[in-house]
N, C-alpha and C. Protein backbone atom coordinates (compact mmCIF):
# COMPACT_ATOMS: atom_id res chain seq x y z
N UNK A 1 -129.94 79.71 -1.88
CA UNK A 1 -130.90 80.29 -2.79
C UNK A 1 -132.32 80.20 -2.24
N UNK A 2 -132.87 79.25 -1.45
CA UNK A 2 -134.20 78.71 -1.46
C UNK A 2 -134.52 80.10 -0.25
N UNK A 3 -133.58 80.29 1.02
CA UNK A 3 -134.13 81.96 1.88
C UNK A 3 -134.00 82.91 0.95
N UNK A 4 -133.44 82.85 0.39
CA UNK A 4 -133.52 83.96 -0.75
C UNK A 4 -135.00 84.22 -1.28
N UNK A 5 -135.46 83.15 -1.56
CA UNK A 5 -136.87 83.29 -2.67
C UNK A 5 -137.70 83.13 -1.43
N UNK A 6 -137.79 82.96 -0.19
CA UNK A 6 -138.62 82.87 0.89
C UNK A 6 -138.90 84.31 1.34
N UNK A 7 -137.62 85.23 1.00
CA UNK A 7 -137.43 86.20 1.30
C UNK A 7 -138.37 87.01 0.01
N UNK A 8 -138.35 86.96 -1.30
CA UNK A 8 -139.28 87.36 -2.31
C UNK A 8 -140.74 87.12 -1.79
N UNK A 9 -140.70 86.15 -2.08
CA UNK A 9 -142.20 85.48 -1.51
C UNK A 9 -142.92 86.48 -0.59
N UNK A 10 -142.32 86.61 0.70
CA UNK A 10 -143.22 86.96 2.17
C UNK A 10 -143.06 87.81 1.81
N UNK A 11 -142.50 89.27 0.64
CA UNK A 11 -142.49 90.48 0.43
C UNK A 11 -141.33 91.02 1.17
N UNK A 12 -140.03 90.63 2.03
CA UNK A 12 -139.06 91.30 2.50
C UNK A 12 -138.08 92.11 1.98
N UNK A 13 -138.26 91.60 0.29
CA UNK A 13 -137.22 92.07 -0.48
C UNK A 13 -137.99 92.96 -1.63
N UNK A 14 -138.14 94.16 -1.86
CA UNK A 14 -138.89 94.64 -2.77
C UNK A 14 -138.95 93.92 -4.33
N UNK A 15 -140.06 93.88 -4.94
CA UNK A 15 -139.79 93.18 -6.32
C UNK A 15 -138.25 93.33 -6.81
N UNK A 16 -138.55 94.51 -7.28
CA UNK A 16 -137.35 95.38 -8.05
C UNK A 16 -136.02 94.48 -7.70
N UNK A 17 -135.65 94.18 -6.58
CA UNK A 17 -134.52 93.90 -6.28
C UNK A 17 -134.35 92.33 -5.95
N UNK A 18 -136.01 91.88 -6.32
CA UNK A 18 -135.78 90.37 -6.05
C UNK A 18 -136.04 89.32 -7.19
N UNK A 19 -136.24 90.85 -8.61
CA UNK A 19 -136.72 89.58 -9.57
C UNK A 19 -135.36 88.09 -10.02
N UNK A 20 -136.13 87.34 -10.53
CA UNK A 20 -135.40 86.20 -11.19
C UNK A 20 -135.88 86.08 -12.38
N UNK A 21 -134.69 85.42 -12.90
CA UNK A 21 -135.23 85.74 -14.63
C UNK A 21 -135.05 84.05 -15.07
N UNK A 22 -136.30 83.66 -15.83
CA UNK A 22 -136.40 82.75 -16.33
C UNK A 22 -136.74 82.62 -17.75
N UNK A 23 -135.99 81.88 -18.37
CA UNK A 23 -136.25 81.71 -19.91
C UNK A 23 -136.43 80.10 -20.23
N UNK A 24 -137.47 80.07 -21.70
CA UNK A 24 -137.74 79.33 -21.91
C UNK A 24 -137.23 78.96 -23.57
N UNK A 25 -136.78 78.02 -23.55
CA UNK A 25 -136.25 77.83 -24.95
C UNK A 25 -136.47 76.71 -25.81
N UNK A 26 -137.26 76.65 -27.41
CA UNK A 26 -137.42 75.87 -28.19
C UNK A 26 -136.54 76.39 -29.47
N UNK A 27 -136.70 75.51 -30.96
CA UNK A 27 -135.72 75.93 -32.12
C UNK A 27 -135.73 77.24 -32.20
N UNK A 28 -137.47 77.74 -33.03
CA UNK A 28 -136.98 79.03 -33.45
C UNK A 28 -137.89 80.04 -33.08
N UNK A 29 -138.24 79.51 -31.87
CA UNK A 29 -139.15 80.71 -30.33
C UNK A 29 -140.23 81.07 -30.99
N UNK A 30 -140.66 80.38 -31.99
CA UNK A 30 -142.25 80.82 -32.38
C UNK A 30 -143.41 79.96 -32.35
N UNK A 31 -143.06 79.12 -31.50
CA UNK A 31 -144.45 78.05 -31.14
C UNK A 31 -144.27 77.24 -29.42
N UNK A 32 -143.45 76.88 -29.16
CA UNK A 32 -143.24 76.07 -27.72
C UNK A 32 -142.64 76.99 -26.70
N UNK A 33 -141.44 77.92 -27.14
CA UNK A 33 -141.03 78.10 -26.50
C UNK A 33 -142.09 79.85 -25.93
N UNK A 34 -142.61 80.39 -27.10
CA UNK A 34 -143.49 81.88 -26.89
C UNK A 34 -144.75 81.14 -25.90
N UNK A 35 -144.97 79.95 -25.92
CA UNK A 35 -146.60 79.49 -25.56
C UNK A 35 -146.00 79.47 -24.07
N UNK A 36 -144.88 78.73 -23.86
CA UNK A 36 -144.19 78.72 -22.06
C UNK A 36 -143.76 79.65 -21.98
N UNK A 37 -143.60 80.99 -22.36
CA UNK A 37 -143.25 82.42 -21.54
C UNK A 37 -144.99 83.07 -21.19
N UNK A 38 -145.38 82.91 -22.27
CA UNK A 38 -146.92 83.54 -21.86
C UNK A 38 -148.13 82.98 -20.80
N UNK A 39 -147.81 81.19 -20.85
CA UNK A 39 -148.11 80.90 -19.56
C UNK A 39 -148.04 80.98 -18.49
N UNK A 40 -146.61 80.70 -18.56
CA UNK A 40 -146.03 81.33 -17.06
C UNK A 40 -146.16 82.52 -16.60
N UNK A 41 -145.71 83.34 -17.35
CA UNK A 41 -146.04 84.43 -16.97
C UNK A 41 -147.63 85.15 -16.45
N UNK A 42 -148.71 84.30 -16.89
CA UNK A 42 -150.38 84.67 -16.57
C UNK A 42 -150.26 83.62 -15.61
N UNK A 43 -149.70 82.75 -15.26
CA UNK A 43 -149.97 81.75 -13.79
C UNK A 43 -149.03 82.86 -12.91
N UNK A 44 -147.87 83.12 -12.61
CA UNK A 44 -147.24 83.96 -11.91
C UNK A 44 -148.23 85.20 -11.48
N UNK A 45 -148.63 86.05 -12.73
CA UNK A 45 -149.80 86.79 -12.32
C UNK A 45 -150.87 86.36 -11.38
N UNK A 46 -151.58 85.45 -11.51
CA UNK A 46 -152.66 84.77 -11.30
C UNK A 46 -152.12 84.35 -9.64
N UNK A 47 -150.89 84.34 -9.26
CA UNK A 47 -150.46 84.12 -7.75
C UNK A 47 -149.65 84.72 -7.45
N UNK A 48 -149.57 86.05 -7.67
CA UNK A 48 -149.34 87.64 -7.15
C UNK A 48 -148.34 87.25 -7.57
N UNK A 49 -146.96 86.49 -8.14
CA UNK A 49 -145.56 86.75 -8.31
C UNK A 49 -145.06 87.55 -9.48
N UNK A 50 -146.01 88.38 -10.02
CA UNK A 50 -145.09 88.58 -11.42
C UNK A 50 -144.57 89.91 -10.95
N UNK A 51 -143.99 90.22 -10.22
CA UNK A 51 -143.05 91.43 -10.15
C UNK A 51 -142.00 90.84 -9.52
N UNK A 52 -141.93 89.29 -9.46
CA UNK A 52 -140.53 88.80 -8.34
C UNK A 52 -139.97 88.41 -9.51
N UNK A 53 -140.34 87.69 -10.36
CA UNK A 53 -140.16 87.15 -11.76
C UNK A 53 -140.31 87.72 -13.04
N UNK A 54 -139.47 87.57 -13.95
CA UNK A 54 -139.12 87.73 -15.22
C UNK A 54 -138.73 86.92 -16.09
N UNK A 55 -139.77 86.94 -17.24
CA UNK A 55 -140.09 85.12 -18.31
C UNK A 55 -139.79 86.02 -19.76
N UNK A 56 -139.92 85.23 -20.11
CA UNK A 56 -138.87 85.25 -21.57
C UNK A 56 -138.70 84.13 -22.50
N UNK A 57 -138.14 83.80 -23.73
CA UNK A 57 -138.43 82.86 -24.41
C UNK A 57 -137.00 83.37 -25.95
N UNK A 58 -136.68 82.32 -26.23
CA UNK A 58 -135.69 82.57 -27.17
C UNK A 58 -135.68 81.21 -27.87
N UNK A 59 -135.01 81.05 -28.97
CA UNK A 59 -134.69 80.10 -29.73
C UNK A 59 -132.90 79.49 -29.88
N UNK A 60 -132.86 78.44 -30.43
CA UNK A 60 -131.63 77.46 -30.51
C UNK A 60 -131.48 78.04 -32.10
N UNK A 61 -132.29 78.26 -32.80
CA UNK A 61 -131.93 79.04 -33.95
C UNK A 61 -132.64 80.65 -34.39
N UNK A 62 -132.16 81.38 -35.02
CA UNK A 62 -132.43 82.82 -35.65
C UNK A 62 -133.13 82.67 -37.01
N UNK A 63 -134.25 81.42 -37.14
CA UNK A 63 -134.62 81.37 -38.47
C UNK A 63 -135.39 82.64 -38.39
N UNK A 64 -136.61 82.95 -37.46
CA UNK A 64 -137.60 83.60 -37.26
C UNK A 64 -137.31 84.85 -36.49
N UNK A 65 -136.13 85.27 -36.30
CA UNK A 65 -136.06 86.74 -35.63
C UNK A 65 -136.61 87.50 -36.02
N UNK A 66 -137.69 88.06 -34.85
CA UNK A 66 -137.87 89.45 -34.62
C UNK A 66 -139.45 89.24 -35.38
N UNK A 67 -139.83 87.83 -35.49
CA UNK A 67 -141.06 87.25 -35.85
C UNK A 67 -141.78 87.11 -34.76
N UNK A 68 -143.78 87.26 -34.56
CA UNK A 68 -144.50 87.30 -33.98
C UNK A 68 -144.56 85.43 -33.92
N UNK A 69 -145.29 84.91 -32.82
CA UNK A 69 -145.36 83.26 -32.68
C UNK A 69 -146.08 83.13 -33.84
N UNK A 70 -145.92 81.69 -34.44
CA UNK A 70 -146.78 80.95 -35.52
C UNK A 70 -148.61 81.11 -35.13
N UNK A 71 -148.97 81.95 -35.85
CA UNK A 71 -151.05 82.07 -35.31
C UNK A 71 -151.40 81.09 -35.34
N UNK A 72 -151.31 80.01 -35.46
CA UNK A 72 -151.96 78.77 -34.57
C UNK A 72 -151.16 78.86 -33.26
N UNK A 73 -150.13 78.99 -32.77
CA UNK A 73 -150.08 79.12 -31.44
C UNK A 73 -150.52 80.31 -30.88
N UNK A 74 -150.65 81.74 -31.72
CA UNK A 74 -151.38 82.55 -30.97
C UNK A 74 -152.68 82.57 -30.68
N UNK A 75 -153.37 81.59 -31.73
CA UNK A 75 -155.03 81.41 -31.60
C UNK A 75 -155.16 80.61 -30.42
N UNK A 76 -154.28 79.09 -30.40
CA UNK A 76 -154.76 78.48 -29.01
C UNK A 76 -154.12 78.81 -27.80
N UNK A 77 -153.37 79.76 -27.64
CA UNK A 77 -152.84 80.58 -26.65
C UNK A 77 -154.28 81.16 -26.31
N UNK A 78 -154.61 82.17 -27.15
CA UNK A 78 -155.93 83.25 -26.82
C UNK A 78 -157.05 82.51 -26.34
N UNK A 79 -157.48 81.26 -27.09
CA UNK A 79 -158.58 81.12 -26.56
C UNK A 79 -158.55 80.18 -25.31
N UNK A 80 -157.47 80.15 -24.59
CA UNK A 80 -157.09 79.66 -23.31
C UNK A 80 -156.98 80.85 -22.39
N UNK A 81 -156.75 82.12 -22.69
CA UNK A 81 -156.55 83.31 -21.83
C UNK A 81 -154.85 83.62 -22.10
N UNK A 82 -154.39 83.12 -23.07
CA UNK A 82 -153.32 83.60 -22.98
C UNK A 82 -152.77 84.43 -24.29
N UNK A 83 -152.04 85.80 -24.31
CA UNK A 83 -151.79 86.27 -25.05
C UNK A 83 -150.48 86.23 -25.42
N UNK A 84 -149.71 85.88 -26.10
CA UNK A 84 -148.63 85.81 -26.90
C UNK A 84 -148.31 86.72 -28.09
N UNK A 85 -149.19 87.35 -28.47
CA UNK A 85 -149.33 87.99 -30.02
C UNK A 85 -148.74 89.12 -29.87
N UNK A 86 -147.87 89.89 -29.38
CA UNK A 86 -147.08 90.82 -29.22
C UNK A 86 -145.70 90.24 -29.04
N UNK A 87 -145.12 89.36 -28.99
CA UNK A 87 -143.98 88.42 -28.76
C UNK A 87 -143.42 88.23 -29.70
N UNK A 88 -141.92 88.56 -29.95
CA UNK A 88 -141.15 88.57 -31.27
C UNK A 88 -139.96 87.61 -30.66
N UNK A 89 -139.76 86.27 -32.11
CA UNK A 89 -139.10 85.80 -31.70
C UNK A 89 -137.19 86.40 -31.54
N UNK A 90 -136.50 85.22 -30.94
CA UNK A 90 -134.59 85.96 -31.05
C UNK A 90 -134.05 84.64 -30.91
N UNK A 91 -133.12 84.66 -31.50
CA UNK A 91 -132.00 83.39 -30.83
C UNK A 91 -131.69 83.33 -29.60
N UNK A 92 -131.49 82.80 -28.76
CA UNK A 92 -130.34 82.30 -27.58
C UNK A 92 -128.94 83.31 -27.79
N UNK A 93 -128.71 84.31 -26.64
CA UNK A 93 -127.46 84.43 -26.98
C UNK A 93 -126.17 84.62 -26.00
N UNK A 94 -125.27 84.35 -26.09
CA UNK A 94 -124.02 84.04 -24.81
C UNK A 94 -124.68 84.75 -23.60
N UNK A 95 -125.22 85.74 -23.71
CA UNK A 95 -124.90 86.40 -22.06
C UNK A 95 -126.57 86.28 -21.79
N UNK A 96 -127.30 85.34 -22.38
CA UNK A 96 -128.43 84.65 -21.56
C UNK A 96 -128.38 83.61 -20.64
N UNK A 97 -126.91 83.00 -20.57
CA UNK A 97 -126.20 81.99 -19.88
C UNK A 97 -126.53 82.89 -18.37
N UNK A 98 -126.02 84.19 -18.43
CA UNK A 98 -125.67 84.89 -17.11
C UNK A 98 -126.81 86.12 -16.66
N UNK A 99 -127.59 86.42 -17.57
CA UNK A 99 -128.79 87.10 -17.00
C UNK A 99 -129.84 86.30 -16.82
N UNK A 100 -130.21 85.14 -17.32
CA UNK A 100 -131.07 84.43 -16.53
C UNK A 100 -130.53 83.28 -15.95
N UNK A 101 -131.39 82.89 -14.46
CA UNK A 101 -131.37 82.32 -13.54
C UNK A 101 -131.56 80.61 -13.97
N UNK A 102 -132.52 80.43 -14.90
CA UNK A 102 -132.75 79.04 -14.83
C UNK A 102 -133.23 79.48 -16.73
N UNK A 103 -132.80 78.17 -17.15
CA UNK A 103 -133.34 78.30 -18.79
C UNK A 103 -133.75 76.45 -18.64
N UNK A 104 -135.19 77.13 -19.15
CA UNK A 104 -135.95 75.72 -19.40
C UNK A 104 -136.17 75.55 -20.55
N UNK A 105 -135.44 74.28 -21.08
CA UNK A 105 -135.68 73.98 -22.48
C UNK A 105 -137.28 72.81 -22.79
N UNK A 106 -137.40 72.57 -23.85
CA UNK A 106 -138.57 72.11 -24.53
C UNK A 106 -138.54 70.67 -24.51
N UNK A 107 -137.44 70.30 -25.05
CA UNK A 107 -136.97 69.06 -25.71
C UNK A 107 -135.20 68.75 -25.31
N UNK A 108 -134.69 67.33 -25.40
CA UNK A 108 -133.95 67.21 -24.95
C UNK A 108 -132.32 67.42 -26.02
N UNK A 109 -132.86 67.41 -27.16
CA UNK A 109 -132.68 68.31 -27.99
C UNK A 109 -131.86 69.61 -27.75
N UNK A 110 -132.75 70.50 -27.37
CA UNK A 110 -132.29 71.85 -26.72
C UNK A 110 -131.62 72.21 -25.95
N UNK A 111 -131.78 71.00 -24.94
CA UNK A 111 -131.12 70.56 -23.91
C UNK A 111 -129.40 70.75 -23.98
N UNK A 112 -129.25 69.70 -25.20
CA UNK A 112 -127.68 69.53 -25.07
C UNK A 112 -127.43 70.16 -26.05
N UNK A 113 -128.03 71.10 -26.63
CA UNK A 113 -127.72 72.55 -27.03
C UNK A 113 -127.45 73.29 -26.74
N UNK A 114 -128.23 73.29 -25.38
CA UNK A 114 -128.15 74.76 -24.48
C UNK A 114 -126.71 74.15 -23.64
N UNK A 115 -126.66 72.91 -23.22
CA UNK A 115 -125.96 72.74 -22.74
C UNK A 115 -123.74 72.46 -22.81
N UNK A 116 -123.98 72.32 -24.32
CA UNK A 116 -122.77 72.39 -24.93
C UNK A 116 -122.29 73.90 -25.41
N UNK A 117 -123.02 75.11 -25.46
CA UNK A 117 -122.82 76.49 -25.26
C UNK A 117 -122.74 77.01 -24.47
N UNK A 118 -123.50 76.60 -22.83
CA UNK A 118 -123.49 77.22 -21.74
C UNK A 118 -121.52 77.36 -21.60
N UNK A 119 -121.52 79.15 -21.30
CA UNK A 119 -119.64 79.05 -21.02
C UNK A 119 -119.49 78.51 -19.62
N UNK A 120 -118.37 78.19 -19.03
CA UNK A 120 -117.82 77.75 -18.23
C UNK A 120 -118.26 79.04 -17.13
N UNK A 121 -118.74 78.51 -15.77
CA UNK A 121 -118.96 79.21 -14.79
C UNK A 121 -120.29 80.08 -14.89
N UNK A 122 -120.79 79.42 -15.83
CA UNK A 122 -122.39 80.63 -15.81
C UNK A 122 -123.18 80.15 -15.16
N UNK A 123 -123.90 80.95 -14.74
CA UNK A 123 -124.75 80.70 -13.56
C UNK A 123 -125.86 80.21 -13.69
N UNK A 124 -126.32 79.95 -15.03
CA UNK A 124 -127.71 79.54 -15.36
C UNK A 124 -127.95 78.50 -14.91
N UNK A 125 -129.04 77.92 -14.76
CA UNK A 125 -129.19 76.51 -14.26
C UNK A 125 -130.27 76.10 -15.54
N UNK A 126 -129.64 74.80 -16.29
CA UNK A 126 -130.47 74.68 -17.39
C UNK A 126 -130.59 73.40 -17.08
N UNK A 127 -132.04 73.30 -17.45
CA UNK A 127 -133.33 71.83 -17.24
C UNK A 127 -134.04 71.87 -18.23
N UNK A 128 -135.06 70.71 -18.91
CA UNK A 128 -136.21 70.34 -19.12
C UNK A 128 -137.61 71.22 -18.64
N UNK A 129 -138.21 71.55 -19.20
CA UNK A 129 -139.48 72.06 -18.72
C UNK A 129 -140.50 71.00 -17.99
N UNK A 130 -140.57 69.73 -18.79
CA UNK A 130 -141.90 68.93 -18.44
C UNK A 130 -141.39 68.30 -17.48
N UNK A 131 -140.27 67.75 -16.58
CA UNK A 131 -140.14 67.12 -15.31
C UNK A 131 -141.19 68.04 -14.08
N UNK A 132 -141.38 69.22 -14.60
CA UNK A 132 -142.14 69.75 -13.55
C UNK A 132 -143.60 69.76 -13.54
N UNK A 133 -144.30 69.06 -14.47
CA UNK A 133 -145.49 68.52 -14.60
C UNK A 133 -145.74 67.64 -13.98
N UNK A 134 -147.19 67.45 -13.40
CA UNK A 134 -147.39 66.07 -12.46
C UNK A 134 -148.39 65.34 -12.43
N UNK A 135 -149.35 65.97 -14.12
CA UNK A 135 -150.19 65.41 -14.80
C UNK A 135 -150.17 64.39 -16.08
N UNK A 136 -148.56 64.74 -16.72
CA UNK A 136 -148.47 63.69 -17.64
C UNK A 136 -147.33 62.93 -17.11
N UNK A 137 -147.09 62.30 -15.98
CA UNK A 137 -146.16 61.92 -15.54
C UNK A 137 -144.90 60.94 -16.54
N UNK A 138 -143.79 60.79 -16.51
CA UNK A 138 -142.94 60.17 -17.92
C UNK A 138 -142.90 60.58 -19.04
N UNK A 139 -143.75 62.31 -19.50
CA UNK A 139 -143.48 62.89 -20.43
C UNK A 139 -142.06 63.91 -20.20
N UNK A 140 -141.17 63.93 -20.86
CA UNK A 140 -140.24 64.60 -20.34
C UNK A 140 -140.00 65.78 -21.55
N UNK A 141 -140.47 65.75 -22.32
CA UNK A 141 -140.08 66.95 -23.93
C UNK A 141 -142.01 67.38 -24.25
N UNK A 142 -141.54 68.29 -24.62
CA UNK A 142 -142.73 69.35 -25.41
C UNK A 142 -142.59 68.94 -26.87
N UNK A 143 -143.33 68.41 -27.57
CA UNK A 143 -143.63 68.29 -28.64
C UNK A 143 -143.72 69.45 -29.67
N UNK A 144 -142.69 69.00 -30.84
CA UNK A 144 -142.82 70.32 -31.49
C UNK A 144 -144.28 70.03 -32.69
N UNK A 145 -145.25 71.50 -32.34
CA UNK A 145 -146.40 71.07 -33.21
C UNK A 145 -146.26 71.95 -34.30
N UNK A 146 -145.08 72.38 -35.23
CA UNK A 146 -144.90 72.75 -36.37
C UNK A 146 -145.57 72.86 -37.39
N UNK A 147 -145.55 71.29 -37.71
CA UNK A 147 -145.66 70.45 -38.58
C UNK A 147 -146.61 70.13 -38.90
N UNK A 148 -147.49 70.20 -37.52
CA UNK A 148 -148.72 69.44 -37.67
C UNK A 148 -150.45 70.11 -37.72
N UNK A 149 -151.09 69.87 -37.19
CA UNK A 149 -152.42 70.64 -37.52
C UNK A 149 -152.81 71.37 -35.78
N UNK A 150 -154.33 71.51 -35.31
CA UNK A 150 -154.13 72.46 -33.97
C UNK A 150 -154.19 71.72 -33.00
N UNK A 151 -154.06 70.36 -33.53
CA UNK A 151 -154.42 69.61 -32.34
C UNK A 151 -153.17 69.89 -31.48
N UNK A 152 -151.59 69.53 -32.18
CA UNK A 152 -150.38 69.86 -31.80
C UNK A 152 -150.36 70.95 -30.72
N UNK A 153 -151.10 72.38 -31.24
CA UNK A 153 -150.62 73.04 -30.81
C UNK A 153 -151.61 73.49 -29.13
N UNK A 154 -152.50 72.62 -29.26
CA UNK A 154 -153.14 72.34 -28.18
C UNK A 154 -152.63 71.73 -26.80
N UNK A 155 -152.28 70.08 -27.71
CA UNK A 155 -151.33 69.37 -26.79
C UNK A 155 -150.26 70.30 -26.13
N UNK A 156 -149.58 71.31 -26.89
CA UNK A 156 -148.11 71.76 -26.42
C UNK A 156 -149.25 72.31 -25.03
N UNK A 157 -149.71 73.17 -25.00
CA UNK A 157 -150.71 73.68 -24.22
C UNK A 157 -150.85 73.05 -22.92
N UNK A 158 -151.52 72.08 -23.61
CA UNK A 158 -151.44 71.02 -22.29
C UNK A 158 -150.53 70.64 -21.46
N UNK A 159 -149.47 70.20 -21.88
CA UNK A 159 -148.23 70.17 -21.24
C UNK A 159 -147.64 71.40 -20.97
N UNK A 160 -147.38 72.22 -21.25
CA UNK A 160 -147.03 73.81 -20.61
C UNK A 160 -147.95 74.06 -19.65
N UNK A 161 -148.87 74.39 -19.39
CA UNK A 161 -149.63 74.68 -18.53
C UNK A 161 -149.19 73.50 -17.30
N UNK A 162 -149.40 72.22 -17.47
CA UNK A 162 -149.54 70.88 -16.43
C UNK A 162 -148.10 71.85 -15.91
N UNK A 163 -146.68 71.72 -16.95
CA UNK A 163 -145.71 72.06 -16.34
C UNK A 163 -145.30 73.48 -15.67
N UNK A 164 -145.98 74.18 -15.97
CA UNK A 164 -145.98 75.82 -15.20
C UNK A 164 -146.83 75.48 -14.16
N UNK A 165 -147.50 74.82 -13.74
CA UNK A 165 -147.92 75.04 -12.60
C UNK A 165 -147.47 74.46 -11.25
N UNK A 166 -146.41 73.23 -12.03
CA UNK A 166 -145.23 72.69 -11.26
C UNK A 166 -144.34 73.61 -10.75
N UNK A 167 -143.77 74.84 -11.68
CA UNK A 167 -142.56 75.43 -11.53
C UNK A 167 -143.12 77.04 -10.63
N UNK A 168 -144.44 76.93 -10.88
CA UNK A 168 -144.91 78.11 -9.26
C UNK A 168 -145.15 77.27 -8.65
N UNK A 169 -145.36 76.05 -8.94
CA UNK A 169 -145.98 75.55 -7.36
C UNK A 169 -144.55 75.31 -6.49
N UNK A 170 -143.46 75.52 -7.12
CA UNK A 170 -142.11 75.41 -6.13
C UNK A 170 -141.71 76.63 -6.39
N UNK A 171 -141.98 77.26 -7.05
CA UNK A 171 -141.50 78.67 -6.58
C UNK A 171 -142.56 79.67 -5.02
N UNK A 172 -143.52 78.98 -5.51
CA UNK A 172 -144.27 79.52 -4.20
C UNK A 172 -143.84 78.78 -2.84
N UNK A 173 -143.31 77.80 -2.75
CA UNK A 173 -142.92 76.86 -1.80
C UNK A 173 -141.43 77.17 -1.34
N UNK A 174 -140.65 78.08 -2.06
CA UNK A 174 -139.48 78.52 -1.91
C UNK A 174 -138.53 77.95 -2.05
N UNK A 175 -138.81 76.84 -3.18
CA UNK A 175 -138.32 75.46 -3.61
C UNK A 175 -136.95 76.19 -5.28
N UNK A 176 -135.82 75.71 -5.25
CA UNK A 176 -135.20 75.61 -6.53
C UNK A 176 -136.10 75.01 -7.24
N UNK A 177 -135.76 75.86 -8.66
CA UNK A 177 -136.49 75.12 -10.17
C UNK A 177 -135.32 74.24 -10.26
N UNK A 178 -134.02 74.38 -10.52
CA UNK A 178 -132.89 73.03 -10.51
C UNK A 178 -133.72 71.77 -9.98
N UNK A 179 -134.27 70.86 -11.84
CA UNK A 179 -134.00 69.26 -11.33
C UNK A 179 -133.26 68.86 -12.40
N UNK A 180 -132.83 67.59 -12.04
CA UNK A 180 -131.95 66.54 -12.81
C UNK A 180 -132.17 66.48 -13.89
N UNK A 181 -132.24 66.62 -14.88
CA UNK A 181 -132.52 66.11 -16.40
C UNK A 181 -131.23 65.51 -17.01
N UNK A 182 -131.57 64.08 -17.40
CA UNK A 182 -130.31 63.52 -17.85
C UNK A 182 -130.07 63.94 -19.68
């Protein structure tokens, strides 16, 4: 896999034919999991990859289908540069196992959610998001800020961002997103 994405990278392989699809997944895709597709996706921009890559975001549940993110995460999305507010949430569903490449969950939670549905032989490679952060080091879950006031939804921020810049900084390196998450 890793000449493969070396091969994206240096431009040998036209976008079109070299994207990878990555999804990001919290409960009900309208606060953690919409804030890590829209990041990533403006850091990817921001280092020419967004035509190799394809980000995305879904939920462990269908409370909120086809719902825009919670506006406190679209407000502190925006006033960071990031737009989310066109983003409707969806559930998780079987054949996201096999169209995307790597599904990064939030919480560990999600984790063995995603991971007790994944079918047998799918190709996804499912991890943790925050192991790839290298600013809050021993944080391993995204905090769900639901519940709470904007500070929450700030923090999530913080940690999405620390951790997207982990997951280009090895995608630019021609590095697998596959790490260990127990």
């Amino acid at each position: 896999m890793i000449p493969r994405i070396k091969q994206w990278l240096s431009g040998e392989v036209p976008p079109s034919a070299a994207q990878t699809r990555i999804l990001m997944v919290c409960t009900g895709n309208i606060c953690r999991s919409p804030t890590a597709e829209g990041v990533l996706r403006r850091k990817l921009e921001q280092a020419g990859l967004q035509g190799h890559f394809a980000v995305a975001s879904a939920g462990t549940q269908g409370y909120h289908t086809a719902e825009p993110p919670d506006p406190r995460a679209v407000k502190a999305a925006a006033a960071r540069g990031y737009d989310i507010s066109r983003l409707k949430a969806r559930p998780m569903r079987p054949e996201d196992f096999t169209a995307h490449q790597w599904v990064l969950a939030m919480d560990r939670g999600h984790l063995e959610w995603l991971r007790k549905r994944a079918p047998a032989g799918a190709p996804a490679r499912v991890s943790l998001l925050m192991p790839f952060a290298s600013r809050h080091p021993g944080l391993d879950e995204v905090p769900d800020p639901y519940y709470g006031g904007p500070e929450g939804f700030e923090r999530v921020l913080d940690l999405v961002e620390d951790a997207c810049d982990g997951v280009v900084a090895r995608l630019r390196a021609g590095q697998p997103l596959l790490r260990q998450s127990a």
